[in-house]
C-alpha atoms as a PDB file:
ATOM      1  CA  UNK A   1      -0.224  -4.932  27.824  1.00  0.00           C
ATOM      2  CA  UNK A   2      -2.111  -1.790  27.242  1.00  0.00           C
ATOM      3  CA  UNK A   3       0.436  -1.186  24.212  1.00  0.00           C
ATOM      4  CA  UNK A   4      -0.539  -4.164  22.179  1.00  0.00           C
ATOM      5  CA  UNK A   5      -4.017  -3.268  22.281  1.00  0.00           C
ATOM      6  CA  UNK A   6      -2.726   0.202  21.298  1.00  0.00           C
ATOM      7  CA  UNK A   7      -0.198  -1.166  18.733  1.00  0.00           C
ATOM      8  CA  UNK A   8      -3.215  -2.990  16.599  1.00  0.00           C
ATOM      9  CA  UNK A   9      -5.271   0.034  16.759  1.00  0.00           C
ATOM     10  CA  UNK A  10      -2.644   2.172  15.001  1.00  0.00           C
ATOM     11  CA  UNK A  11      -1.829  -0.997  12.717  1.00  0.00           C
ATOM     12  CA  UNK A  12      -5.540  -0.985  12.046  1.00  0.00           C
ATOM     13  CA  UNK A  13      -6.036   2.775  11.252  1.00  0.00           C
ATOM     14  CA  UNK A  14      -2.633   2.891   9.194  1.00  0.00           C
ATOM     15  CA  UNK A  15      -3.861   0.016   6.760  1.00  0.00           C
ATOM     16  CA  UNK A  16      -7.426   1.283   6.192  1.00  0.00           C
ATOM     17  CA  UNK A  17      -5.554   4.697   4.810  1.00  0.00           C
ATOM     18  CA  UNK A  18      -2.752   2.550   3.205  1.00  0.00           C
ATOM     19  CA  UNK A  19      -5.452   0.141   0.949  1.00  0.00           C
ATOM     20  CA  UNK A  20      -7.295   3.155   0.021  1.00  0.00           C
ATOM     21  CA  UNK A  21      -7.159   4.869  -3.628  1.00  0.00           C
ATOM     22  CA  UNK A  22      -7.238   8.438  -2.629  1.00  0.00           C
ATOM     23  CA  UNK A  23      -6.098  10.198  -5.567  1.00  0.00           C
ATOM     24  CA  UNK A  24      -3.880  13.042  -5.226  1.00  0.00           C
ATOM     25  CA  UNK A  25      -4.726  16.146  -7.838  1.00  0.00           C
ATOM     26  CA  UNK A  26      -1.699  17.382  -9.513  1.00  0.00           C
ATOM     27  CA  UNK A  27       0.417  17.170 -12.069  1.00  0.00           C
ATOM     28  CA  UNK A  28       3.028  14.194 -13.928  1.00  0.00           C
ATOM     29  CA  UNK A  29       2.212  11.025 -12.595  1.00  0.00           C
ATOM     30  CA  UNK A  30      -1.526  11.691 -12.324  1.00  0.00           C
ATOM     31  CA  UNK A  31      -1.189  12.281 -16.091  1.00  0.00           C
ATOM     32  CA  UNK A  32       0.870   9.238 -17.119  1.00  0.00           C
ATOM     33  CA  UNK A  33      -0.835   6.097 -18.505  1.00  0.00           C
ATOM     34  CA  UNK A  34      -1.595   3.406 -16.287  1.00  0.00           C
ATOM     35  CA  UNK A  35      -0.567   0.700 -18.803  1.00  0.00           C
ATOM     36  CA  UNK A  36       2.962   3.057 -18.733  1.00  0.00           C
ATOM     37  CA  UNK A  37       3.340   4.100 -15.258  1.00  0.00           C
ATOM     38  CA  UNK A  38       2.709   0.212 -13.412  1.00  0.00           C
ATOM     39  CA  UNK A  39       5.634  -1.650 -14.972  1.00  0.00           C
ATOM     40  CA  UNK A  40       7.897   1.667 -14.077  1.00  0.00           C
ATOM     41  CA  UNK A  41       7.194   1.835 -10.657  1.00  0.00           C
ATOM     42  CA  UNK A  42       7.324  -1.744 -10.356  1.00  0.00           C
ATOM     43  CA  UNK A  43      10.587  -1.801 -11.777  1.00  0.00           C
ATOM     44  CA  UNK A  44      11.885   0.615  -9.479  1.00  0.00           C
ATOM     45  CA  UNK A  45       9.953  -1.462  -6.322  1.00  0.00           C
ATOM     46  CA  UNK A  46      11.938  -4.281  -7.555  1.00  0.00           C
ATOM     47  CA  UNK A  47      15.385  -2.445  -7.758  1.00  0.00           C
ATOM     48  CA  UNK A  48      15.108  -0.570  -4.336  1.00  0.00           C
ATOM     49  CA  UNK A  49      14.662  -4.736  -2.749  1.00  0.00           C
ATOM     50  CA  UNK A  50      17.005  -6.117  -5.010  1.00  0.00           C
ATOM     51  CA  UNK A  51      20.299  -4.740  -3.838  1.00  0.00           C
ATOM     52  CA  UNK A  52      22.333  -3.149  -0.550  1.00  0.00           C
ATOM     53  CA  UNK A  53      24.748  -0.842  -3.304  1.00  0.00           C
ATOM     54  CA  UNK A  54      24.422   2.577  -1.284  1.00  0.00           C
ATOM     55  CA  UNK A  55      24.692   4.401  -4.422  1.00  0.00           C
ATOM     56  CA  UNK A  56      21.935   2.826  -6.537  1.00  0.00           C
ATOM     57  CA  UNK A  57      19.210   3.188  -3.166  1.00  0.00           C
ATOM     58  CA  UNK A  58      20.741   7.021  -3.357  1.00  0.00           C
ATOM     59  CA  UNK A  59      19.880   7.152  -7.019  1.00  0.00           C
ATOM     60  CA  UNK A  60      16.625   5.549  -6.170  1.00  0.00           C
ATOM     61  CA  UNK A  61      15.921   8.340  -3.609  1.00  0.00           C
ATOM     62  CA  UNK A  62      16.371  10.979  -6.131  1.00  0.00           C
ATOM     63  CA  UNK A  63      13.945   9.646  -8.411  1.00  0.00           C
ATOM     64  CA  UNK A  64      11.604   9.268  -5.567  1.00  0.00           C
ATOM     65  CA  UNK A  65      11.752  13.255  -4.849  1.00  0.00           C
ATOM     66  CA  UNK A  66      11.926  14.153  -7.985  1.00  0.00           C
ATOM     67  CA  UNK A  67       8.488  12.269  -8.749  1.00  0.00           C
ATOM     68  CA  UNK A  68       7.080  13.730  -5.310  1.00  0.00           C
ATOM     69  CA  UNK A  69       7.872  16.986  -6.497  1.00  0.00           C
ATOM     70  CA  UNK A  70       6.603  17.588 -10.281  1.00  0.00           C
ATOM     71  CA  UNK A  71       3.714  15.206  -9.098  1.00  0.00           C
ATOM     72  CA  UNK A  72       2.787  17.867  -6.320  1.00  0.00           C
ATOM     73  CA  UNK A  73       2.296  14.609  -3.458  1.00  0.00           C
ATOM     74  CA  UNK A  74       1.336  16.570  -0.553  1.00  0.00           C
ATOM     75  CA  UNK A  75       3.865  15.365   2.216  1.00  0.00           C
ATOM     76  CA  UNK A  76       1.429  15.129   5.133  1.00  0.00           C
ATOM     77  CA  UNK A  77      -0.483  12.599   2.484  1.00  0.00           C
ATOM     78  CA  UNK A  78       2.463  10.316   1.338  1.00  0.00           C
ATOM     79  CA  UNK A  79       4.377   9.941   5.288  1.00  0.00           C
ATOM     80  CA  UNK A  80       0.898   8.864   6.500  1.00  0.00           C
ATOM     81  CA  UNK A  81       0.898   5.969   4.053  1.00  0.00           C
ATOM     82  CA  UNK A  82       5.000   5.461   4.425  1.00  0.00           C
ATOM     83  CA  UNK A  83       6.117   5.545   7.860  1.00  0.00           C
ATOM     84  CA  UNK A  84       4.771   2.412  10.040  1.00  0.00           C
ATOM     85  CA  UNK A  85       5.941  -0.277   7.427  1.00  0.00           C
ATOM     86  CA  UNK A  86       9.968   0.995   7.587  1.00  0.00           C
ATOM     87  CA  UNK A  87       9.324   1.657  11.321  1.00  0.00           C
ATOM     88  CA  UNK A  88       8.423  -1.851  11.554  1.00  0.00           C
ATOM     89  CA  UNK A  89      11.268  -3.381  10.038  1.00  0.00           C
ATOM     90  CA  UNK A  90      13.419  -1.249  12.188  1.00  0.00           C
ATOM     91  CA  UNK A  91      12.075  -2.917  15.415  1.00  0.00           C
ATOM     92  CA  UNK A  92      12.262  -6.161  13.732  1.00  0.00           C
ATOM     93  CA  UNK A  93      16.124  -5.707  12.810  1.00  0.00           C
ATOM     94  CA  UNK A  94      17.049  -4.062  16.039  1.00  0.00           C
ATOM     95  CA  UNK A  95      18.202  -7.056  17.458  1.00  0.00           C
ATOM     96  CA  UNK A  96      21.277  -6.582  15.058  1.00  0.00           C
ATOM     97  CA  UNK A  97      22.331  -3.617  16.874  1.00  0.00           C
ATOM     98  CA  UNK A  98      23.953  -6.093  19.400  1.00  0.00           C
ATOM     99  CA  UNK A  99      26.048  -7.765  16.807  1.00  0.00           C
ATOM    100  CA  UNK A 100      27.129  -4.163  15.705  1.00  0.00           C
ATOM    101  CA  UNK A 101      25.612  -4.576  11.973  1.00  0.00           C
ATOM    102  CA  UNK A 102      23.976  -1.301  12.607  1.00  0.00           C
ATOM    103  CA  UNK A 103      24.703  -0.466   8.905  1.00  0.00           C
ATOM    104  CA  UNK A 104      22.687  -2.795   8.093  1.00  0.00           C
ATOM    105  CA  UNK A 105      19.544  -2.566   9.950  1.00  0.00           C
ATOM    106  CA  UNK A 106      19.972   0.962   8.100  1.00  0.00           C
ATOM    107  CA  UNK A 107      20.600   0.088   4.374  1.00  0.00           C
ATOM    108  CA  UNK A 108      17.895  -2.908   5.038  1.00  0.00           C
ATOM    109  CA  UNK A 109      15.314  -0.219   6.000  1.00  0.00           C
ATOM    110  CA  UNK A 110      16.204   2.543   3.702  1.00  0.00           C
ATOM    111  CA  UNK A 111      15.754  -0.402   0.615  1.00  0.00           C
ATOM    112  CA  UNK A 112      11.387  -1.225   2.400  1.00  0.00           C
ATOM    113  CA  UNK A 113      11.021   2.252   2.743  1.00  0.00           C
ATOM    114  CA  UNK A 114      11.899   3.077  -1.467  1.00  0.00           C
ATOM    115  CA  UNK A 115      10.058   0.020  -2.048  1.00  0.00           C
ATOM    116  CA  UNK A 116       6.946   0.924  -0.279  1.00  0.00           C
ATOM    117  CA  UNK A 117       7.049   4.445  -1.587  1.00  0.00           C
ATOM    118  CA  UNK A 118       7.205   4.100  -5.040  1.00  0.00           C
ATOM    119  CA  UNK A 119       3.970   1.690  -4.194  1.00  0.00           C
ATOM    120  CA  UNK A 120       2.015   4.366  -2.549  1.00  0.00           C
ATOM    121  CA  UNK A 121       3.499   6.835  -5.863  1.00  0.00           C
ATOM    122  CA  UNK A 122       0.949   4.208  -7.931  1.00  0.00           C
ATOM    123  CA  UNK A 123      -1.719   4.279  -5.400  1.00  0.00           C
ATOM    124  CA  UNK A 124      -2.390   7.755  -4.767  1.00  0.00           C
ATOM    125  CA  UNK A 125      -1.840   8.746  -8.344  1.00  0.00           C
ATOM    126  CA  UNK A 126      -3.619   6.122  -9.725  1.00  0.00           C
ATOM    127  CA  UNK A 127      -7.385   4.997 -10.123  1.00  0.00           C
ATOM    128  CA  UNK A 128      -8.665   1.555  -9.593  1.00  0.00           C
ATOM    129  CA  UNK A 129     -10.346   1.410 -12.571  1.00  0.00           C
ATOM    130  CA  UNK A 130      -7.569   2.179 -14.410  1.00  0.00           C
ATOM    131  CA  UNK A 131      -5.835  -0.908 -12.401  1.00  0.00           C
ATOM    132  CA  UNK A 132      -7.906  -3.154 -13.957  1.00  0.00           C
ATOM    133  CA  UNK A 133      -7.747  -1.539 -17.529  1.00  0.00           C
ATOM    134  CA  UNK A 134      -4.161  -2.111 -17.218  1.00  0.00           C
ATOM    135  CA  UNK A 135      -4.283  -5.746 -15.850  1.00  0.00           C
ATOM    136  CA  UNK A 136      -6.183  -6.708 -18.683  1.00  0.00           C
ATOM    137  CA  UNK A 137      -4.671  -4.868 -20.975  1.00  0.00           C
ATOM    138  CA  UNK A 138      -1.168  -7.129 -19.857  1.00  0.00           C
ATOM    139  CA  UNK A 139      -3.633 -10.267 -20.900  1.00  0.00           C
ATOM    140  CA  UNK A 140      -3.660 -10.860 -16.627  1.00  0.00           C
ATOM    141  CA  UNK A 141      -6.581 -13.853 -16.482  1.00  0.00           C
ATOM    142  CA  UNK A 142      -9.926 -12.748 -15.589  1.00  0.00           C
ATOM    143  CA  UNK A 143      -9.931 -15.184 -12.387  1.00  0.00           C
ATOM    144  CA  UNK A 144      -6.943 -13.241 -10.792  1.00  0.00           C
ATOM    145  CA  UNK A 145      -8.565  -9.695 -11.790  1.00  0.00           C
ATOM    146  CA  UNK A 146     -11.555 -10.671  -9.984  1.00  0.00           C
ATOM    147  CA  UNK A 147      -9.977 -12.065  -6.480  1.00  0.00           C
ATOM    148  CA  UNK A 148      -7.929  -8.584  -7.017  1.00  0.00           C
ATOM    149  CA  UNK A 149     -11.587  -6.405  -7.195  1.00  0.00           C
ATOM    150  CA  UNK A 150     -12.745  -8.242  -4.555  1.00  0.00           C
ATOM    151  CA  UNK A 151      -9.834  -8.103  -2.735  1.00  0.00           C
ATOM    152  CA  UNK A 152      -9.937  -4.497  -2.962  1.00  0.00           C
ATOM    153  CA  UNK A 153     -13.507  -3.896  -2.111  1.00  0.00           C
ATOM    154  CA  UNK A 154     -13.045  -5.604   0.893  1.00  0.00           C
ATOM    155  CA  UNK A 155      -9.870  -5.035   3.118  1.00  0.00           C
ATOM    156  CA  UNK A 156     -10.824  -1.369   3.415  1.00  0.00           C
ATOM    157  CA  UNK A 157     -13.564  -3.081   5.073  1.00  0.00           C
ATOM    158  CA  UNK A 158     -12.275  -5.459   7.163  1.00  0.00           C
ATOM    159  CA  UNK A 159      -9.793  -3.017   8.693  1.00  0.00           C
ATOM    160  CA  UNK A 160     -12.401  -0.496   9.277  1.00  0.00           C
ATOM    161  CA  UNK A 161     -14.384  -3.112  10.786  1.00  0.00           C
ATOM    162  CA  UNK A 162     -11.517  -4.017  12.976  1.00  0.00           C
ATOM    163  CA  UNK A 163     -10.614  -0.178  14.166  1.00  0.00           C
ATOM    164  CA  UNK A 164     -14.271   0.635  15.274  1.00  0.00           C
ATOM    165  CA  UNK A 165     -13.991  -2.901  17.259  1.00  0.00           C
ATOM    166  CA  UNK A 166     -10.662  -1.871  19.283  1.00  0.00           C
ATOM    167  CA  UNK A 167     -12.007   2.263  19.418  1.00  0.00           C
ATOM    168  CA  UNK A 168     -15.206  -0.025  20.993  1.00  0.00           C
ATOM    169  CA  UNK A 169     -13.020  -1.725  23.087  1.00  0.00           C
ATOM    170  CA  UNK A 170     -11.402   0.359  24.751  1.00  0.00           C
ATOM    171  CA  UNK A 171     -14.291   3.307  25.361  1.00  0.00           C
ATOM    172  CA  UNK A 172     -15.976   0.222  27.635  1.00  0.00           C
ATOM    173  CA  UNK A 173     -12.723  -0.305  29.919  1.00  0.00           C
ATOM    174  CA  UNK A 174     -12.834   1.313  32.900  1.00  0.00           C
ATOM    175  CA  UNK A 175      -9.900  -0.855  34.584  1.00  0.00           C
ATOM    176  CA  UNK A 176      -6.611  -2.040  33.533  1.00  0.00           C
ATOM    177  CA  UNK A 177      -6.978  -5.490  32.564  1.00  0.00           C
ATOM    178  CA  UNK A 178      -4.758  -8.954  33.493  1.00  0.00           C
ATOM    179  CA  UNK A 179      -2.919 -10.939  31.680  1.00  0.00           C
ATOM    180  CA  UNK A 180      -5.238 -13.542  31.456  1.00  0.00           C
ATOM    181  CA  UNK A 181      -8.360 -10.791  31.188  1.00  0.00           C
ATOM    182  CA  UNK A 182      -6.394  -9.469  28.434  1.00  0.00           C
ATOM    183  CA  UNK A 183      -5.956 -12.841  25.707  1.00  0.00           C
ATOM    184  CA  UNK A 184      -9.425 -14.114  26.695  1.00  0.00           C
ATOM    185  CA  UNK A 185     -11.030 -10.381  25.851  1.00  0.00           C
ATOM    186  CA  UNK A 186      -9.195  -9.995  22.859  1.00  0.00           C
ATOM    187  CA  UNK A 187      -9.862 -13.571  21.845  1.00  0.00           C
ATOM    188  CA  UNK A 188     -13.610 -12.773  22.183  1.00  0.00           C
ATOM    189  CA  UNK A 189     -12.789  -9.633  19.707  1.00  0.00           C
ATOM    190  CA  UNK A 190     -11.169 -11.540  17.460  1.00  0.00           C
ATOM    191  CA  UNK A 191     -13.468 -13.624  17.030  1.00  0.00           C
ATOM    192  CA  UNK A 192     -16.653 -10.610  16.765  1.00  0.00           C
ATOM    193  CA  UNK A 193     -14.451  -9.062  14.363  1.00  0.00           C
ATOM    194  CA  UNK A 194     -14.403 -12.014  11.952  1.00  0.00           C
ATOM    195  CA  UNK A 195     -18.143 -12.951  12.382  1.00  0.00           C
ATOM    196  CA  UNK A 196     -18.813  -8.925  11.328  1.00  0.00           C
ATOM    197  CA  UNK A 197     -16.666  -9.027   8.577  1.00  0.00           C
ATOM    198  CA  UNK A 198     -17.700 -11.733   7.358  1.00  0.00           C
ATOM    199  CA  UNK A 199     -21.944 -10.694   7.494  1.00  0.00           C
ATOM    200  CA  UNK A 200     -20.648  -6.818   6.085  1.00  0.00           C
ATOM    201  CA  UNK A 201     -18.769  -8.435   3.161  1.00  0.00           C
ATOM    202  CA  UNK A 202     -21.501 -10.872   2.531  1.00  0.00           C
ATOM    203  CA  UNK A 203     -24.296  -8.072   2.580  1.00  0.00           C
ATOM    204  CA  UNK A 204     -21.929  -5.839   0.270  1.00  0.00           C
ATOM    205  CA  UNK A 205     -21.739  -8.746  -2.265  1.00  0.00           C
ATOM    206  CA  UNK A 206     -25.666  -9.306  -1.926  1.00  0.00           C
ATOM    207  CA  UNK A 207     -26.120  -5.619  -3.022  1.00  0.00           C
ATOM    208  CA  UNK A 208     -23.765  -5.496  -5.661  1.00  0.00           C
ATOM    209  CA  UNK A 209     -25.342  -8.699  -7.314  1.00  0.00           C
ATOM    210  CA  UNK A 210     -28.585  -6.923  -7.133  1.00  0.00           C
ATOM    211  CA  UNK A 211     -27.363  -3.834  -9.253  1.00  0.00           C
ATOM    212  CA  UNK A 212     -26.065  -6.121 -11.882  1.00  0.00           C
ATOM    213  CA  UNK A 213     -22.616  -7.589 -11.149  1.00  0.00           C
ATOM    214  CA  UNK A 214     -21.839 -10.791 -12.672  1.00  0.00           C
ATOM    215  CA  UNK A 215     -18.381 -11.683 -10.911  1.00  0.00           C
ATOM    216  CA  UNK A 216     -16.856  -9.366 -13.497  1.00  0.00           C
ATOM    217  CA  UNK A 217     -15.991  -5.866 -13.381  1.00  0.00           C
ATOM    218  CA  UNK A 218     -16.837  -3.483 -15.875  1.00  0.00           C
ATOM    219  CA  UNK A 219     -14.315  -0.592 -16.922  1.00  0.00           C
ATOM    220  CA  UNK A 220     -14.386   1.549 -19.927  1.00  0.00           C
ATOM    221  CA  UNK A 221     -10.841   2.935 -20.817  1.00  0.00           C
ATOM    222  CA  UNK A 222      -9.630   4.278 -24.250  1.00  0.00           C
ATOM    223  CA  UNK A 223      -6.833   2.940 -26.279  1.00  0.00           C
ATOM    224  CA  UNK A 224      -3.097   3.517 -25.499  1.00  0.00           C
ATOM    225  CA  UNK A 225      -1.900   7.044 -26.268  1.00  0.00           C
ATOM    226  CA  UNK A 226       1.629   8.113 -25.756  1.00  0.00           C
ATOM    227  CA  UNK A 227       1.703  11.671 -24.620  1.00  0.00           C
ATOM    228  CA  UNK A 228       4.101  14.187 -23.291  1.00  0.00           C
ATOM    229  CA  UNK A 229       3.759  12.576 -19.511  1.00  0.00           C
ATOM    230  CA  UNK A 230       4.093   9.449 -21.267  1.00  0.00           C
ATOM    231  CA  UNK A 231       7.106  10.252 -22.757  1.00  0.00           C
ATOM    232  CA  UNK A 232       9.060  11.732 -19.822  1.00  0.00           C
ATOM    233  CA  UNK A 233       8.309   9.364 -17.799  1.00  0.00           C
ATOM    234  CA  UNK A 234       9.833   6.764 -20.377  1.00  0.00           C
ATOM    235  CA  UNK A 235      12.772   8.180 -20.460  1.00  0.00           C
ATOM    236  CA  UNK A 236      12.949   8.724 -16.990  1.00  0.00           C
ATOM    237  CA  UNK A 237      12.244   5.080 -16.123  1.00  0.00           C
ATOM    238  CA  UNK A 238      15.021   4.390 -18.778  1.00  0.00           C
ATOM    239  CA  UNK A 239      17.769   6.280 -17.941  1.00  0.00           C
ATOM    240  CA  UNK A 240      17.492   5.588 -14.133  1.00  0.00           C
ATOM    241  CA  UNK A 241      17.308   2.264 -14.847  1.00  0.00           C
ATOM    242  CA  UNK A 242      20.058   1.934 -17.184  1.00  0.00           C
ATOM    243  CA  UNK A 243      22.475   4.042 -14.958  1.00  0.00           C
ATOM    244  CA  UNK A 244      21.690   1.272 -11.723  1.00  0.00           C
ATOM    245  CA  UNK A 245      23.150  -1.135 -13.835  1.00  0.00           C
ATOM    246  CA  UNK A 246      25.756   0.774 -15.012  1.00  0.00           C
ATOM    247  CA  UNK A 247      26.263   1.614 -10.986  1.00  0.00           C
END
């Protein structure tokens, strides 16, 4: 059982990294307009999940290493955020290996692992502020921005919360634990987990109320410029996009 408990710690310590905005200096996508570069990727999210054509996922990968590359990603940075969440599906899909659809299981994990890549492209090249500048500037409704800041603000919490509870956990066992030893313990954390979560996010809220927030959040952002960046990245959104239907 010890690999459950182990399983949730790494699940824990991979989403506190994955939620996070750490921006990546560089060059390229770093440079591109939010209000430019979030329907792009998107687009190319929603290509990579929306079909099992070998040749459009290989055209896909291309763009993916070409972006990786002028954008100067660091590769220890981006597998950190990639690997569980293909990993995952390959366990899930593994039963498939029995009905000899091994093909599949492949092609099925190749199209999460474009998809969540060209998501952790936007996060690590792109600011949270500038999230919201481009939300709003799409006319998205104030409501939704806010349960998005919010959001935001407070799942790097709650998994952070949740990682110290397991690392916790584990430095007091001195004994392998039953079955039975095992749910009831872990039910207990469960439930400590919430009730801390819960107080943190509360006492977060508290002090951001008392610097001034009004359920609102404030950015400043300039008006839309198309540069150089801009530009390439245009056309390379384009043309990619134009061949995979052509494909």
């Amino acid at each position: 059982m010890e690999i459950l408990e182990k399983t949730a710690k790494e699940a824990a310590s991979f989403f506190q990294n994955f939620f996070s905005y750490e921006i990546v200096d560089g060059k390229f996508l770093q440079n591109v307009d939010v209000r430019i570069k979030m329907p792009g990727l998107f687009a190319f999210v929603i290509a990579a999940v929306s079909t099992f054509n070998p040749q459009k996922l290989i055209l896909l990968f291309f763009v993916l290493a070409v972006l990786i590359s002028v954008s100067r990603i660091p590769l220890r940075v981006y597998t950190e955020r990639v690997w569980m969440i293909p990993a995952f599906s390959i366990v899930v899909l593994s039963p498939y290996i029995f009905a000899g659809n091994f093909g599949y299981i492949l092609t099925f994990s190749f199209r999460v692992f474009l998809a969540v890549s060209f998501l952790t492209l936007f996060m690590i090249s792109t600011r949270f502020k500038d999230v919201i500048t481009a939300l709003r500037f799409f006319r998205v409704p104030e409501i939704l921005i806010t349960v998005i800041s919010t959001t935001y603000h407070n799942i790097h919490l709650m998994f952070s919360e949740l990682y110290r509870i397991l690392i916790a956990r584990e430095s007091r066992k001195i004994k392998n634990e039953s079955f039975s030893q095992m749910w009831h313990n872990g039910g207990r954390s469960v439930g400590y987990f919430f009730t801390r979560a819960y107080e943190k996010a509360e006492r977060v809220h508290l002090a951001t109320v008392a610097r001034g927030y009004n359920d609102k959040t404030k950015v400043y952002s300039e008006g839309l410029r198309i540069r150089i960046p801009d530009v390439a990245f245009i056309l390379l959104t384009a043309s990619t996009l134009i061949t995979y239907l052509w494909i």
